[in-house]
PDB file of N, CA and C in Angstrom:
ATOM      1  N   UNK A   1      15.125  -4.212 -20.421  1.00  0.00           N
ATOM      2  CA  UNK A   1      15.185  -3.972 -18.986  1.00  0.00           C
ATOM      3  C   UNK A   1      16.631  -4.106 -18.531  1.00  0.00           C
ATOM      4  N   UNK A   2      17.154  -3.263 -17.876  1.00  0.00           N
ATOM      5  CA  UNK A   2      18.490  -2.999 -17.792  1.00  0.00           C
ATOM      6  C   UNK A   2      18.454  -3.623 -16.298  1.00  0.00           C
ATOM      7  N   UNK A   3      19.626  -4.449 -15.372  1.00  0.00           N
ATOM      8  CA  UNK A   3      19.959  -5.127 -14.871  1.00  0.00           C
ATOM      9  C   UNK A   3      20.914  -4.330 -13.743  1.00  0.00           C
ATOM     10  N   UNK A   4      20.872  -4.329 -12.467  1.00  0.00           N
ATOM     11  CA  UNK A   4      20.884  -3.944 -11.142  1.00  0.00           C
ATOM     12  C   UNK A   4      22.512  -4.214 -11.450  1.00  0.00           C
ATOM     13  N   UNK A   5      23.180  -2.930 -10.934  1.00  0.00           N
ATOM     14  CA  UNK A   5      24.774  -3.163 -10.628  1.00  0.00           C
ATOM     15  C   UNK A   5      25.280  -2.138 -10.382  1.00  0.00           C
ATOM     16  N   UNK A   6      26.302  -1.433 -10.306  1.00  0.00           N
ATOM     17  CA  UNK A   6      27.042  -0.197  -9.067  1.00  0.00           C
ATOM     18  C   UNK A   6      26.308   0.554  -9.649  1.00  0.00           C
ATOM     19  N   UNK A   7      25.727   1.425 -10.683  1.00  0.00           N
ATOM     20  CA  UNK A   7      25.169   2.561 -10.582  1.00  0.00           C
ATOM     21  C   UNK A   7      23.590   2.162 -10.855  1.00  0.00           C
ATOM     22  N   UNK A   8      22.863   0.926 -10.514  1.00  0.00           N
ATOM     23  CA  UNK A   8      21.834   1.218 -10.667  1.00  0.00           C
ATOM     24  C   UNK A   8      21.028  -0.368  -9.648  1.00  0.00           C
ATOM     25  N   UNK A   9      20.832   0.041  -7.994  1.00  0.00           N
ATOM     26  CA  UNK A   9      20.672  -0.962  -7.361  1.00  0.00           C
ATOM     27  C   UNK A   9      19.527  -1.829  -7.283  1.00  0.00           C
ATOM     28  N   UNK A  10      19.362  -3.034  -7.823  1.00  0.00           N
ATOM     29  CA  UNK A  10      18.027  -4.235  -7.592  1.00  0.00           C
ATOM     30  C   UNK A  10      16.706  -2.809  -6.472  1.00  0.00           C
ATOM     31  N   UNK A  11      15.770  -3.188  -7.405  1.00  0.00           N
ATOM     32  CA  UNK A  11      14.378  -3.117  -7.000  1.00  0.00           C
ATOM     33  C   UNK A  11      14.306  -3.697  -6.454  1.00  0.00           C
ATOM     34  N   UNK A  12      13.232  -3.560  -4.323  1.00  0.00           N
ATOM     35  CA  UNK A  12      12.606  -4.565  -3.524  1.00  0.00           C
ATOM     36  C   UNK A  12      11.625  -4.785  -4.445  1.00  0.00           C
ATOM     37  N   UNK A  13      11.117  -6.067  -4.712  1.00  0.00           N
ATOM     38  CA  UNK A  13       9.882  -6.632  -4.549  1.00  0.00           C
ATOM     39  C   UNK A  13       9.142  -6.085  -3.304  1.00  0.00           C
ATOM     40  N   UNK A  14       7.420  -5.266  -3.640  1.00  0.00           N
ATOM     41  CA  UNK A  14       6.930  -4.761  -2.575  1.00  0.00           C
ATOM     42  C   UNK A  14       5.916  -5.841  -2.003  1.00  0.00           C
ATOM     43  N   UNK A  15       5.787  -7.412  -2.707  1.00  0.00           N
ATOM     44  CA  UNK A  15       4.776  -8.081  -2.496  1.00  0.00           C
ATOM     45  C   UNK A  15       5.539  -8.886  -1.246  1.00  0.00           C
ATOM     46  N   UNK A  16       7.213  -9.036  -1.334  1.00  0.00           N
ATOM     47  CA  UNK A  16       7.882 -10.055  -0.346  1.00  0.00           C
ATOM     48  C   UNK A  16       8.216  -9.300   1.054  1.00  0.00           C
ATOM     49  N   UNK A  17       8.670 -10.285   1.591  1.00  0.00           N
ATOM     50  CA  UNK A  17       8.530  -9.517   3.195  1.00  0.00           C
ATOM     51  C   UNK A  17      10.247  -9.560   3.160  1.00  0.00           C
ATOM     52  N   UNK A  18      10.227  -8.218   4.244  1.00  0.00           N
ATOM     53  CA  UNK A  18      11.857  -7.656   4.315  1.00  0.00           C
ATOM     54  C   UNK A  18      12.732  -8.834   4.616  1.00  0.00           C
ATOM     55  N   UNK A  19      13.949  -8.339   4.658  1.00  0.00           N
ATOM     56  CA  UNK A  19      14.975  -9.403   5.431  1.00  0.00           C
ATOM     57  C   UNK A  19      14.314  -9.481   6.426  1.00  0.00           C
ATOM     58  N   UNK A  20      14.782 -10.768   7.433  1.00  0.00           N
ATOM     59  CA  UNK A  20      14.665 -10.261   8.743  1.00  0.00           C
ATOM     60  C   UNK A  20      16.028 -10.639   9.614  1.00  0.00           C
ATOM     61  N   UNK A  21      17.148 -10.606   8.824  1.00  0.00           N
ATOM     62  CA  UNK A  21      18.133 -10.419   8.873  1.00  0.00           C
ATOM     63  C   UNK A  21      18.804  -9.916   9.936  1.00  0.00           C
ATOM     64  N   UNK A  22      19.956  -9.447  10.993  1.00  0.00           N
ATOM     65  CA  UNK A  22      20.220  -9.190  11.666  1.00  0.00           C
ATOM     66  C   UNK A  22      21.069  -7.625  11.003  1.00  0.00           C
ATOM     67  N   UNK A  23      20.427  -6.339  11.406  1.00  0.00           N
ATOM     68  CA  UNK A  23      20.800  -5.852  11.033  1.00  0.00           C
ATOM     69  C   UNK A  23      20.013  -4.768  10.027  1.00  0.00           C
ATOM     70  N   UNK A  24      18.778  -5.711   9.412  1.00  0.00           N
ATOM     71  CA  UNK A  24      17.488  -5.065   8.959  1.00  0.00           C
ATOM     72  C   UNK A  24      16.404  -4.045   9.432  1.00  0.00           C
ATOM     73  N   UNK A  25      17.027  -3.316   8.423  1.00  0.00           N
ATOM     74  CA  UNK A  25      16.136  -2.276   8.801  1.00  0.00           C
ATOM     75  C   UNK A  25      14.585  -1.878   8.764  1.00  0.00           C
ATOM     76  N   UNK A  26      13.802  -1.458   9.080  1.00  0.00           N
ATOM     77  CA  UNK A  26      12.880  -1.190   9.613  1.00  0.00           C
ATOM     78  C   UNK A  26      12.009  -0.470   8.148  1.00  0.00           C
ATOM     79  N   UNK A  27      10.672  -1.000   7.498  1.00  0.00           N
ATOM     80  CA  UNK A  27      10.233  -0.146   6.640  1.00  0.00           C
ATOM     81  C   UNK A  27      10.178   1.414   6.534  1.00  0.00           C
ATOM     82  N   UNK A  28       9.731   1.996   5.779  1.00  0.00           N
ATOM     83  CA  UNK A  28       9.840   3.100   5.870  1.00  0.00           C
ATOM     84  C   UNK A  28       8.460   3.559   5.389  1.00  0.00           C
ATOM     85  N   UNK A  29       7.729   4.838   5.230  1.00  0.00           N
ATOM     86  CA  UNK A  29       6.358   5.269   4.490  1.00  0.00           C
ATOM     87  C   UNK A  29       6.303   4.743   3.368  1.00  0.00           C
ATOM     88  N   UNK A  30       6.930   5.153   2.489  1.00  0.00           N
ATOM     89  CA  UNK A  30       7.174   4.709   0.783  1.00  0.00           C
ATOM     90  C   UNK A  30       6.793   3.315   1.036  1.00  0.00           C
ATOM     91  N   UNK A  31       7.565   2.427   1.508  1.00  0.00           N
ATOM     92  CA  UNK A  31       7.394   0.724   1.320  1.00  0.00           C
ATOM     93  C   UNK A  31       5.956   0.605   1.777  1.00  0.00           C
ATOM     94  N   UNK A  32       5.659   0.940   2.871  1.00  0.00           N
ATOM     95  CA  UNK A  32       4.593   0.427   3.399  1.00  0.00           C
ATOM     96  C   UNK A  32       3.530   0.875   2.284  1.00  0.00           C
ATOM     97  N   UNK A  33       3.345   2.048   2.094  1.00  0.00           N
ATOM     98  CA  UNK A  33       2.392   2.357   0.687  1.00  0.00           C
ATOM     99  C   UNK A  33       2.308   1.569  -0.496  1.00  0.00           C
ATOM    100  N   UNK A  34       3.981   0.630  -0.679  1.00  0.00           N
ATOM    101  CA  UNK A  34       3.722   0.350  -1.891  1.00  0.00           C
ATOM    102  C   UNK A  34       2.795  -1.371  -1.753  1.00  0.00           C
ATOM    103  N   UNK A  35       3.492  -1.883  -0.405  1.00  0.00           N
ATOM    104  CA  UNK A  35       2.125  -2.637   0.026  1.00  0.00           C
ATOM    105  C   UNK A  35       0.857  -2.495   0.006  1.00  0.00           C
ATOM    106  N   UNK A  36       0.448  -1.578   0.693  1.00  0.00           N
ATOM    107  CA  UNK A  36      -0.908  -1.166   0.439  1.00  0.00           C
ATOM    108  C   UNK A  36      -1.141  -1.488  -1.222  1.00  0.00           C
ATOM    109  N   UNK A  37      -0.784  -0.941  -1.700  1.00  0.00           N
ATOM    110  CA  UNK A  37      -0.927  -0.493  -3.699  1.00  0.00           C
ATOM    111  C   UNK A  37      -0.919  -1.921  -3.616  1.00  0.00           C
ATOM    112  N   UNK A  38       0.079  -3.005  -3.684  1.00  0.00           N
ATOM    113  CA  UNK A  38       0.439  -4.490  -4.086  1.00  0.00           C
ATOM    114  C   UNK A  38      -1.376  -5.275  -3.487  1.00  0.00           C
ATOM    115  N   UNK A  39      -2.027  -4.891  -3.025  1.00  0.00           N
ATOM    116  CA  UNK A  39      -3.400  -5.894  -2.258  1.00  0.00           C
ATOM    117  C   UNK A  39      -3.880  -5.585  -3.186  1.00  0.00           C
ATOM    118  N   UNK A  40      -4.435  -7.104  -3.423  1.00  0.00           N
ATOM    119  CA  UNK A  40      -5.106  -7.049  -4.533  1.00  0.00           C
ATOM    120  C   UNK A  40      -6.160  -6.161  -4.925  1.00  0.00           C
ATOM    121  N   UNK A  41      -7.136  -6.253  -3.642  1.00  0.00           N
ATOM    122  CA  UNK A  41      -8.257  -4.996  -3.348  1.00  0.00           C
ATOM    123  C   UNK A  41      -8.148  -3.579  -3.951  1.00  0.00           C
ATOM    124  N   UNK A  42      -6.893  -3.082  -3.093  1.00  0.00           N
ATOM    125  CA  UNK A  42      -6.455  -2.225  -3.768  1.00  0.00           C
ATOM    126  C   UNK A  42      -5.909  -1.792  -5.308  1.00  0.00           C
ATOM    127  N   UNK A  43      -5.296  -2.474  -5.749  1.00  0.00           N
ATOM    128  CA  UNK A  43      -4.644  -2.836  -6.867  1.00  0.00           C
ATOM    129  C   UNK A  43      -5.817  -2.572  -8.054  1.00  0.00           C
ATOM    130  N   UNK A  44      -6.737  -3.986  -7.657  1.00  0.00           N
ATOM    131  CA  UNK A  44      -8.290  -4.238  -8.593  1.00  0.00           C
ATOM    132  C   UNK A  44      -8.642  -2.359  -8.650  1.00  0.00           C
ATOM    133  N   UNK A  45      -8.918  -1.895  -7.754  1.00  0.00           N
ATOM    134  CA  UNK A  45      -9.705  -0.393  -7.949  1.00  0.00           C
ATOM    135  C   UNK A  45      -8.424   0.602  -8.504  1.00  0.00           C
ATOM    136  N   UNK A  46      -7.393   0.718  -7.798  1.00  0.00           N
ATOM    137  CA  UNK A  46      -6.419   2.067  -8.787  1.00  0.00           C
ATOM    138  C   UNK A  46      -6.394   1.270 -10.578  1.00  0.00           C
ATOM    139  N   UNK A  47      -6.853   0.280 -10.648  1.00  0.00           N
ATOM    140  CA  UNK A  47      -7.201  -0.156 -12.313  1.00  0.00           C
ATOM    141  C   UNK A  47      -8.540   0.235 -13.111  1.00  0.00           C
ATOM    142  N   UNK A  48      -9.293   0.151 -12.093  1.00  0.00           N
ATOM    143  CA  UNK A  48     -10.579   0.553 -12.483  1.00  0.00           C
ATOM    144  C   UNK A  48     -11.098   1.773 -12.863  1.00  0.00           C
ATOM    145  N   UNK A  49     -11.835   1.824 -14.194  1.00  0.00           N
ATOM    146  CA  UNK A  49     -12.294   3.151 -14.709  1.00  0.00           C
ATOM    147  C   UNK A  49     -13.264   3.781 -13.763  1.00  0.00           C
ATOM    148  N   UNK A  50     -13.128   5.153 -14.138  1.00  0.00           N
ATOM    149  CA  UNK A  50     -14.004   6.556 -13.023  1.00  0.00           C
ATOM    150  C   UNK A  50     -13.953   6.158 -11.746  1.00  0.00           C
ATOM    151  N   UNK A  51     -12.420   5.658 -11.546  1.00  0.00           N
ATOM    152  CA  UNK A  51     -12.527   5.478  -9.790  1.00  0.00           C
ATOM    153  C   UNK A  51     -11.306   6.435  -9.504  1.00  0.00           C
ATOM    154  N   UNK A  52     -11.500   7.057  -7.930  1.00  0.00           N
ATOM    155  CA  UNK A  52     -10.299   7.813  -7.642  1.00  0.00           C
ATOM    156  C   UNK A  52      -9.817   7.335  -6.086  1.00  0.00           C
ATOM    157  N   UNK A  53      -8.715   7.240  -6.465  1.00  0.00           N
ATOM    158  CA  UNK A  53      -8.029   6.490  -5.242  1.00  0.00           C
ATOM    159  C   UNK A  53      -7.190   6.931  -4.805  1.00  0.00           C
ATOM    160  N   UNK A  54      -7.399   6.996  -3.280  1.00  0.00           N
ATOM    161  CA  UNK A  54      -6.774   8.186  -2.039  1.00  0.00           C
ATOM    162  C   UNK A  54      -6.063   7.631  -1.623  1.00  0.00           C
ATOM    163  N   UNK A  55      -5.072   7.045  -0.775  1.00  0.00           N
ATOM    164  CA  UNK A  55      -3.948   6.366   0.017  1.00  0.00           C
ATOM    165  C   UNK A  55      -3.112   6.772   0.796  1.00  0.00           C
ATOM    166  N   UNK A  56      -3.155   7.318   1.912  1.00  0.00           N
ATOM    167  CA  UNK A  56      -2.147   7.951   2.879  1.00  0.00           C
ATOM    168  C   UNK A  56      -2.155   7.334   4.116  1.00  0.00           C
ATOM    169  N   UNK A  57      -0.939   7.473   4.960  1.00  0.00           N
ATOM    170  CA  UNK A  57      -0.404   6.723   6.162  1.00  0.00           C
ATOM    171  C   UNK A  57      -1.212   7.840   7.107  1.00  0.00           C
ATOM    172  N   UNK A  58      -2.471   7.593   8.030  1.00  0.00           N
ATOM    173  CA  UNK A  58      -2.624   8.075   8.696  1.00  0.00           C
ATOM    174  C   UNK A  58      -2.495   8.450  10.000  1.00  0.00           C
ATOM    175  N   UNK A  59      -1.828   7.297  10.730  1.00  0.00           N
ATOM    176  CA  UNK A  59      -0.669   7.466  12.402  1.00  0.00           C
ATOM    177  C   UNK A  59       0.712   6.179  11.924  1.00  0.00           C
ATOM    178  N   UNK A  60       1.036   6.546  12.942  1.00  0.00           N
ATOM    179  CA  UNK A  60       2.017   5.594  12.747  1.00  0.00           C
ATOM    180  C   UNK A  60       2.632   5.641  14.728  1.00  0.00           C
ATOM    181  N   UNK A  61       3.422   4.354  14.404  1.00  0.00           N
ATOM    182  CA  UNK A  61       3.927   4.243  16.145  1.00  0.00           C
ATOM    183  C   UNK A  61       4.770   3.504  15.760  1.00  0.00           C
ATOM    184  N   UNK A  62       5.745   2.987  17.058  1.00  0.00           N
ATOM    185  CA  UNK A  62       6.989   1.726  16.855  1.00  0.00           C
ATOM    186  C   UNK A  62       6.877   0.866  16.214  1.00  0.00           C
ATOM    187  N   UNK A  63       5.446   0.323  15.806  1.00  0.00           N
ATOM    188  CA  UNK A  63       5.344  -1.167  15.427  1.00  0.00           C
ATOM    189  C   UNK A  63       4.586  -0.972  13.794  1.00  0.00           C
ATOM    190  N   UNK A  64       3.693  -0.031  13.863  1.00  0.00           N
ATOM    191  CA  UNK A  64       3.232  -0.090  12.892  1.00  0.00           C
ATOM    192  C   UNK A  64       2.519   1.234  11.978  1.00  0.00           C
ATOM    193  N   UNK A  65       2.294   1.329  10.672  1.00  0.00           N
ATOM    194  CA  UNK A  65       2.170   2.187  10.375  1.00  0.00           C
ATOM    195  C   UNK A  65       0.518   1.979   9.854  1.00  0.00           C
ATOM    196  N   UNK A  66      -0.496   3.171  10.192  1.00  0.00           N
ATOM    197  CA  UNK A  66      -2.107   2.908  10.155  1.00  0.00           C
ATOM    198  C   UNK A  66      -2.315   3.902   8.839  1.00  0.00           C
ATOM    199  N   UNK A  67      -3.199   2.873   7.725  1.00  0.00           N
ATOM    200  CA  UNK A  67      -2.806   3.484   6.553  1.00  0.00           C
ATOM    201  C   UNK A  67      -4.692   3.394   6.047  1.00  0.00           C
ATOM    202  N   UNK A  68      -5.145   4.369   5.301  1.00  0.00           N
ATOM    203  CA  UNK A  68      -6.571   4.904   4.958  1.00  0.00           C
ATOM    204  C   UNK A  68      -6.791   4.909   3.459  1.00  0.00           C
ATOM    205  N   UNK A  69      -7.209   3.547   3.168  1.00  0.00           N
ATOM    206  CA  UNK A  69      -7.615   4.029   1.403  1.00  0.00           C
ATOM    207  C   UNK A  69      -8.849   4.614   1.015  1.00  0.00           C
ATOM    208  N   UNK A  70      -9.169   5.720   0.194  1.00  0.00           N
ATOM    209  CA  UNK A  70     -10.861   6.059   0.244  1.00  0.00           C
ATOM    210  C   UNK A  70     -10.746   5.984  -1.303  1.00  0.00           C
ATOM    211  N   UNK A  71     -12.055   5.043  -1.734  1.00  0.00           N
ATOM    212  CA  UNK A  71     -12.062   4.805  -2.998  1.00  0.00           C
ATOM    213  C   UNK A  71     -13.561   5.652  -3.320  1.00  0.00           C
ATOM    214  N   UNK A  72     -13.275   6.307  -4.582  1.00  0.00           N
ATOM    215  CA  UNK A  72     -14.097   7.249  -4.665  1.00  0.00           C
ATOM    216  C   UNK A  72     -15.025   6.788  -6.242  1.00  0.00           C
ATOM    217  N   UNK A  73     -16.258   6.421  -6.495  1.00  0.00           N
ATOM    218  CA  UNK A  73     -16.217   5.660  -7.959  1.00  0.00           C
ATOM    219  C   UNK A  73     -17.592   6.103  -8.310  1.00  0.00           C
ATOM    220  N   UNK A  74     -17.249   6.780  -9.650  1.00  0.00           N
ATOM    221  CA  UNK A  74     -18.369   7.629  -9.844  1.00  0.00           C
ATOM    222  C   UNK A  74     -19.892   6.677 -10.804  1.00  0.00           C
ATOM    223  N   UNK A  75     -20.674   6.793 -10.280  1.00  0.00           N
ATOM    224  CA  UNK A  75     -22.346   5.904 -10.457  1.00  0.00           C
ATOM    225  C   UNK A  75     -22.042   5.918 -12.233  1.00  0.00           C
ATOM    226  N   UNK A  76     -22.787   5.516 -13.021  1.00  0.00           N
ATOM    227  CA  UNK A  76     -23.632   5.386 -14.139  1.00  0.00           C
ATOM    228  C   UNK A  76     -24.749   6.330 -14.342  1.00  0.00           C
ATOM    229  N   UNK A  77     -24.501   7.316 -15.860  1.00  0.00           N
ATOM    230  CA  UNK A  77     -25.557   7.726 -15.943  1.00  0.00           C
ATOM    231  C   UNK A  77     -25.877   9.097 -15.070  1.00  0.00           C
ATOM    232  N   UNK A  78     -24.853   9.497 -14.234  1.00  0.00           N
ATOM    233  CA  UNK A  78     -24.950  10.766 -13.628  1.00  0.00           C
ATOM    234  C   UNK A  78     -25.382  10.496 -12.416  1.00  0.00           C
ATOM    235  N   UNK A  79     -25.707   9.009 -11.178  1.00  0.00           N
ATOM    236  CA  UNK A  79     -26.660   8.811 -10.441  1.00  0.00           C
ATOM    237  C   UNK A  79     -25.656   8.826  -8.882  1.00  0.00           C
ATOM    238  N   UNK A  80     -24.788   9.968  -8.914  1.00  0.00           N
ATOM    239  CA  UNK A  80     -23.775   9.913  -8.067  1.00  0.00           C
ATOM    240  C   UNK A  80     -22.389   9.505  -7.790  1.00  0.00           C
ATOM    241  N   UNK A  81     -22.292   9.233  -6.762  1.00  0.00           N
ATOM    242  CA  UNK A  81     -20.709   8.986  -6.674  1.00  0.00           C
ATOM    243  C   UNK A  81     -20.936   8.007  -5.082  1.00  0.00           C
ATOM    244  N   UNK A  82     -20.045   6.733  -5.166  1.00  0.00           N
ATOM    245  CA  UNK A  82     -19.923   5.737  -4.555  1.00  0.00           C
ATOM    246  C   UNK A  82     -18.463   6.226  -3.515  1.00  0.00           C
ATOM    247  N   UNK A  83     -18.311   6.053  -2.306  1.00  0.00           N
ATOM    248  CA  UNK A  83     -16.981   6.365  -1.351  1.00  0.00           C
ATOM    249  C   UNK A  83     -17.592   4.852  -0.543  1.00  0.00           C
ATOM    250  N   UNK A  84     -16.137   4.218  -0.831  1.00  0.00           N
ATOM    251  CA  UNK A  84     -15.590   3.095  -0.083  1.00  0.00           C
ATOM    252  C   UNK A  84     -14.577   3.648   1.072  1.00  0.00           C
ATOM    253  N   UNK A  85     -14.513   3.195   2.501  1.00  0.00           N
ATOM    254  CA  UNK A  85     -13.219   3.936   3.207  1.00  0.00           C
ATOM    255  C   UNK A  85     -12.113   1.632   3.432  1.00  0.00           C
ATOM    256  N   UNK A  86     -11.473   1.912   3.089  1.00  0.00           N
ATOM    257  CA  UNK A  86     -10.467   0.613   3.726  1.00  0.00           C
ATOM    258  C   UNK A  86      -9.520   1.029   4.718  1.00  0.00           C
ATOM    259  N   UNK A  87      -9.556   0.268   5.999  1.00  0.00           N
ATOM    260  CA  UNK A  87      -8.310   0.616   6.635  1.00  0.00           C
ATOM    261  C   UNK A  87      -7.222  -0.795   6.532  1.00  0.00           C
ATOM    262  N   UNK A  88      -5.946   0.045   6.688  1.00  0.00           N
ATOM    263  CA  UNK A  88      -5.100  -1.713   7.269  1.00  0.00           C
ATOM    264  C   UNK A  88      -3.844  -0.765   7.997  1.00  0.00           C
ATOM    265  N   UNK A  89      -2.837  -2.063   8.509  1.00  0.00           N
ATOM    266  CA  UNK A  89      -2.172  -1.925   9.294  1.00  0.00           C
ATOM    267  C   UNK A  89      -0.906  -2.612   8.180  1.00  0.00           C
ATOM    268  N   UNK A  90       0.565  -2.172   8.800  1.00  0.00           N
ATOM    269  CA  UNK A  90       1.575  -2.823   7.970  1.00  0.00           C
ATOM    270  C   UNK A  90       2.721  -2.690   9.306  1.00  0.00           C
ATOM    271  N   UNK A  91       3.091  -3.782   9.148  1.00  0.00           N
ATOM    272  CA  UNK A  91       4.218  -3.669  10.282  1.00  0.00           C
ATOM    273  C   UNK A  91       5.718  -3.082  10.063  1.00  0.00           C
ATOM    274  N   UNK A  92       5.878  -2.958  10.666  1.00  0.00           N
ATOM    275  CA  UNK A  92       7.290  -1.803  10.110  1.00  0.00           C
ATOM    276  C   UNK A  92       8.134  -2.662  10.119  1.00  0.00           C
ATOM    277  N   UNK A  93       7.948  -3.864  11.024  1.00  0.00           N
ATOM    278  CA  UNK A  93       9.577  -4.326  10.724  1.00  0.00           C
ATOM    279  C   UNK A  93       9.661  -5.951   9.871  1.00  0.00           C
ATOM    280  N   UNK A  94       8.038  -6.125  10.148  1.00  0.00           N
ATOM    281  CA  UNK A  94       8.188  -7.284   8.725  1.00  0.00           C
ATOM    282  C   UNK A  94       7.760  -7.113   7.677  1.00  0.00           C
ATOM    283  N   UNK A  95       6.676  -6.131   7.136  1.00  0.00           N
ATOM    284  CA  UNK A  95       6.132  -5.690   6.115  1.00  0.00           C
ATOM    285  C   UNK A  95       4.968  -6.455   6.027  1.00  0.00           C
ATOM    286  N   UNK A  96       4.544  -7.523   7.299  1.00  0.00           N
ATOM    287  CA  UNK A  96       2.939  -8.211   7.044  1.00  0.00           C
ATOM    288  C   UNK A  96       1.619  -6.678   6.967  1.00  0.00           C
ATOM    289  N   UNK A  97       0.936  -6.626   6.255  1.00  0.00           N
ATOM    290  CA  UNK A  97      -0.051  -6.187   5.621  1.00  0.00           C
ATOM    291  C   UNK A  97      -1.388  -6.809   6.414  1.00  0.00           C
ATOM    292  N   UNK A  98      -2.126  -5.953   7.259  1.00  0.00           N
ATOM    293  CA  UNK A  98      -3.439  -6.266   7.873  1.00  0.00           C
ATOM    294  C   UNK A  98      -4.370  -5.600   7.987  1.00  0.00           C
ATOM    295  N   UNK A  99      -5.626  -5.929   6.872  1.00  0.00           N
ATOM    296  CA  UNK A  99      -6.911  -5.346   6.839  1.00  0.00           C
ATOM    297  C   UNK A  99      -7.560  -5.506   8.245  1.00  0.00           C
ATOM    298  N   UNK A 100      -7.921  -3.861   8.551  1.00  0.00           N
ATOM    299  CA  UNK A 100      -8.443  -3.807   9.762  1.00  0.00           C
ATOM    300  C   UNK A 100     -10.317  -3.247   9.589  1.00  0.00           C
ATOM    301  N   UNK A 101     -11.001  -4.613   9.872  1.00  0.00           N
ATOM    302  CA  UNK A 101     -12.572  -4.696   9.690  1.00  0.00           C
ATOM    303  C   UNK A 101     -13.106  -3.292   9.912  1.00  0.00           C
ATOM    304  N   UNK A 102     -13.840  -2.807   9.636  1.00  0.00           N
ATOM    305  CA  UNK A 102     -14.917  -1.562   9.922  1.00  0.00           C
ATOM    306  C   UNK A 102     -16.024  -2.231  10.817  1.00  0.00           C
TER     307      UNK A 102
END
């Protein structure tokens, strides 16, 4: 594993929360997704066999970006196909992560 320096800059950690630094900037789509991906919830199913997993930012505003996982996981035996929908919320400017109940 090759080591962060002028031509190749340190990886964020997507599990830690941004600076909040003076001067810090504001997440972006990419980060907030890779949160989403980092929950465990999430995480547990894009691992899981015959499952298909959807993930896109579906609004977004000043504060936060509203993000839609649909987990798609196909039955045993031919006896269908299972659709989970998850929503959450991620804040743009701290990166807190919030499952929003159905």
């Amino acid at each position: 594993m090759s080591r962060p320096g002028p031509d190749r800059p340190a990886q964020a950690d997507p599990t830690k929360e941004p600076s909040r630094e003076a001067g810090a900037t504001a997440l972006d789509e990419d980060a907030a997704l890779d949160r989403i991906r980092a929950q465990p919830e999430v995480a547990e199913w894009l691992e899981y066999p015959g499952c298909r997993v959807r993930i896109a930012v579906t609004d977004r505003d000043a504060r936060l970006f509203h993000v839609k996982v649909e987990v798609e996981r196909s039955q045993a035996q031919g006896e269908g196909v299972t659709t989970m929908t998850l929503l959450y919320e991620v804040d743009r400017q701290t990166g807190e992560v919030t499952k929003v109940e159905l």
